[in-house]
C-alpha atoms as a PDB file:
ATOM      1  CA  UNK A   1      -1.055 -20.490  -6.809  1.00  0.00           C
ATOM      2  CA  UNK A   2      -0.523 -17.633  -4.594  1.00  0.00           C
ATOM      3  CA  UNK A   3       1.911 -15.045  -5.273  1.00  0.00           C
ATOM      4  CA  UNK A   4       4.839 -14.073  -2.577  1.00  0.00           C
ATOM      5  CA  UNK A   5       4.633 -10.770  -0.790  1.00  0.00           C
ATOM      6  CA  UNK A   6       7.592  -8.614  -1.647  1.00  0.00           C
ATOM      7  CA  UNK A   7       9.701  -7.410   1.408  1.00  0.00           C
ATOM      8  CA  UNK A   8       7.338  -3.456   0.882  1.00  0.00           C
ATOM      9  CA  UNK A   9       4.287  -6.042   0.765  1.00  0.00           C
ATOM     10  CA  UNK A  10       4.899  -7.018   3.937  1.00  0.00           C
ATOM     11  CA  UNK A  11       5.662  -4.120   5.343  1.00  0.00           C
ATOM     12  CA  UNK A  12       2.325  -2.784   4.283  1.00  0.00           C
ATOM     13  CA  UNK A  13       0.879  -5.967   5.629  1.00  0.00           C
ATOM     14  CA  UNK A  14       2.445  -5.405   9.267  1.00  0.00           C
ATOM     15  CA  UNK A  15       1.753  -2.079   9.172  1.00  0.00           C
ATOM     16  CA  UNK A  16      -1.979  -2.305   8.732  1.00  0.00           C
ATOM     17  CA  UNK A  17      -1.750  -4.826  11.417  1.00  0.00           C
ATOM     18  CA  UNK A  18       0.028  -1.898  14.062  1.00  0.00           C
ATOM     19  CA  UNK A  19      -2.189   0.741  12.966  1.00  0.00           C
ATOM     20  CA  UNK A  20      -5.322  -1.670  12.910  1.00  0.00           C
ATOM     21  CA  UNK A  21      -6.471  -0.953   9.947  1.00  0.00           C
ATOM     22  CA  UNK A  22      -7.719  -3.149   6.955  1.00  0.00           C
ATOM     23  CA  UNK A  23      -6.733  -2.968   3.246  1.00  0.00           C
ATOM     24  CA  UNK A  24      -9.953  -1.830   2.515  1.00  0.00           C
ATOM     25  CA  UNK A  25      -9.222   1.254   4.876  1.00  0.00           C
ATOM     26  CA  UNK A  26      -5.386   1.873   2.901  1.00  0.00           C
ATOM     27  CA  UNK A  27      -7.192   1.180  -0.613  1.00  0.00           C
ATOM     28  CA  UNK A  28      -9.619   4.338   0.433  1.00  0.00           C
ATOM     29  CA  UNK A  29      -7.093   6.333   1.761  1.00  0.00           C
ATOM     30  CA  UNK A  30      -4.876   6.117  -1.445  1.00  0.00           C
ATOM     31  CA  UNK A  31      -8.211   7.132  -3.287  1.00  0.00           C
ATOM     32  CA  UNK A  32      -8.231  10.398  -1.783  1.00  0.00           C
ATOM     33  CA  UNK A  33      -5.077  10.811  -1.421  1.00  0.00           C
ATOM     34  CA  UNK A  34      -3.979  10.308  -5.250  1.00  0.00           C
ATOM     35  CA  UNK A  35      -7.840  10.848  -7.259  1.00  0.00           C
ATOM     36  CA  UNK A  36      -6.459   7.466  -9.182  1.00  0.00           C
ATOM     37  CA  UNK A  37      -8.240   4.345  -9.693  1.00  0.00           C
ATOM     38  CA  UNK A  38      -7.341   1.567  -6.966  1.00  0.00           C
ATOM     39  CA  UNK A  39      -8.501  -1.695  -5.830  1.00  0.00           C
ATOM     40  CA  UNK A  40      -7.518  -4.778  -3.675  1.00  0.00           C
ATOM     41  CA  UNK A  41      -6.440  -6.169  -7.354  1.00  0.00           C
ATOM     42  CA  UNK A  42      -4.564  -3.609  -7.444  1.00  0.00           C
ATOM     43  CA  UNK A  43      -3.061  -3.036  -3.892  1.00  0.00           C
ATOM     44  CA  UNK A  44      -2.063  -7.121  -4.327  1.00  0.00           C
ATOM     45  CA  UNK A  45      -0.088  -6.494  -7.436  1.00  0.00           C
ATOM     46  CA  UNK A  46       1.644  -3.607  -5.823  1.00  0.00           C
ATOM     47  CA  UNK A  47       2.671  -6.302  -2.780  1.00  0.00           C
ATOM     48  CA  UNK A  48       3.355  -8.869  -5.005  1.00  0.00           C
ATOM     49  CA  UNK A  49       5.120  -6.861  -7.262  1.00  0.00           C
ATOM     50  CA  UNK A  50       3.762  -7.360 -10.342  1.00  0.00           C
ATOM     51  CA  UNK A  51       2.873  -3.465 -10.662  1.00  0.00           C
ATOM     52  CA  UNK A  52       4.348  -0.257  -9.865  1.00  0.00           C
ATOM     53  CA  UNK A  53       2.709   3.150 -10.561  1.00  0.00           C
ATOM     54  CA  UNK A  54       4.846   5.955  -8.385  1.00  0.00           C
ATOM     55  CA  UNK A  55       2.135   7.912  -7.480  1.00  0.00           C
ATOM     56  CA  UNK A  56       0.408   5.153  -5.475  1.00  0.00           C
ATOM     57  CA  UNK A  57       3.552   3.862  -3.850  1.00  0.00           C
ATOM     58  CA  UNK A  58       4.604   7.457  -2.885  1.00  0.00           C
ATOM     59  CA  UNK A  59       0.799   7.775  -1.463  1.00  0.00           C
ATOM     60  CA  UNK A  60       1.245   4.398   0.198  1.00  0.00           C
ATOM     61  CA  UNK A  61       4.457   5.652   1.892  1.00  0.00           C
ATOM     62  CA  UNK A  62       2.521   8.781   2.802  1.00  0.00           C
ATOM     63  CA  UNK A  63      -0.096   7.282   4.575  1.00  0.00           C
ATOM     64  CA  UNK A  64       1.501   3.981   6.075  1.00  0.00           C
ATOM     65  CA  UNK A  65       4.991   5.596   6.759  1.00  0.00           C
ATOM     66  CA  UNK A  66       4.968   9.355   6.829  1.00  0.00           C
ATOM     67  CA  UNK A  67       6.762  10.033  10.206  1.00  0.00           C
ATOM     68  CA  UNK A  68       9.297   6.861  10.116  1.00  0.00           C
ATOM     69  CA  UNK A  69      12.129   8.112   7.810  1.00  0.00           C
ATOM     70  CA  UNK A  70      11.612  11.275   6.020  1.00  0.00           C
ATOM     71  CA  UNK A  71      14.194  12.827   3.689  1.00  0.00           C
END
């Protein structure tokens, strides 16, 4: 059974597609960004949410978003 994006996992999603870039590419990115351990298990839990660490969704938002809306 597959597990439902929530409404952040598919903004990831789309916004890989706009930027072309791959999961692989954002899963490498967070990497260097954050020196934490992080996979495509891992990236899926955070899009399904299942998981929630704050440093990786604050890198996420970093790399995906930084420009869109910042504070």
């Amino acid at each position: 059974m597959k597990n439902k994006l929530t409404d952040f996992g598919k903004k990831i999603k789309c916004t890989l597609i706009e930027k072309d870039e791959t999961q692989e590419w954002l899963i490498s990115e967070v990497k260097k960004k954050t020196g934490l351990y992080f996979d495509s298990s891992y990236l899926n839990k955070i899009m399904t949410g299942k998981m929630e660490n704050p440093k990786i969704l604050a890198a996420i938002n970093e790399i995906l978003f930084e420009g869109e809306t910042s504070a």
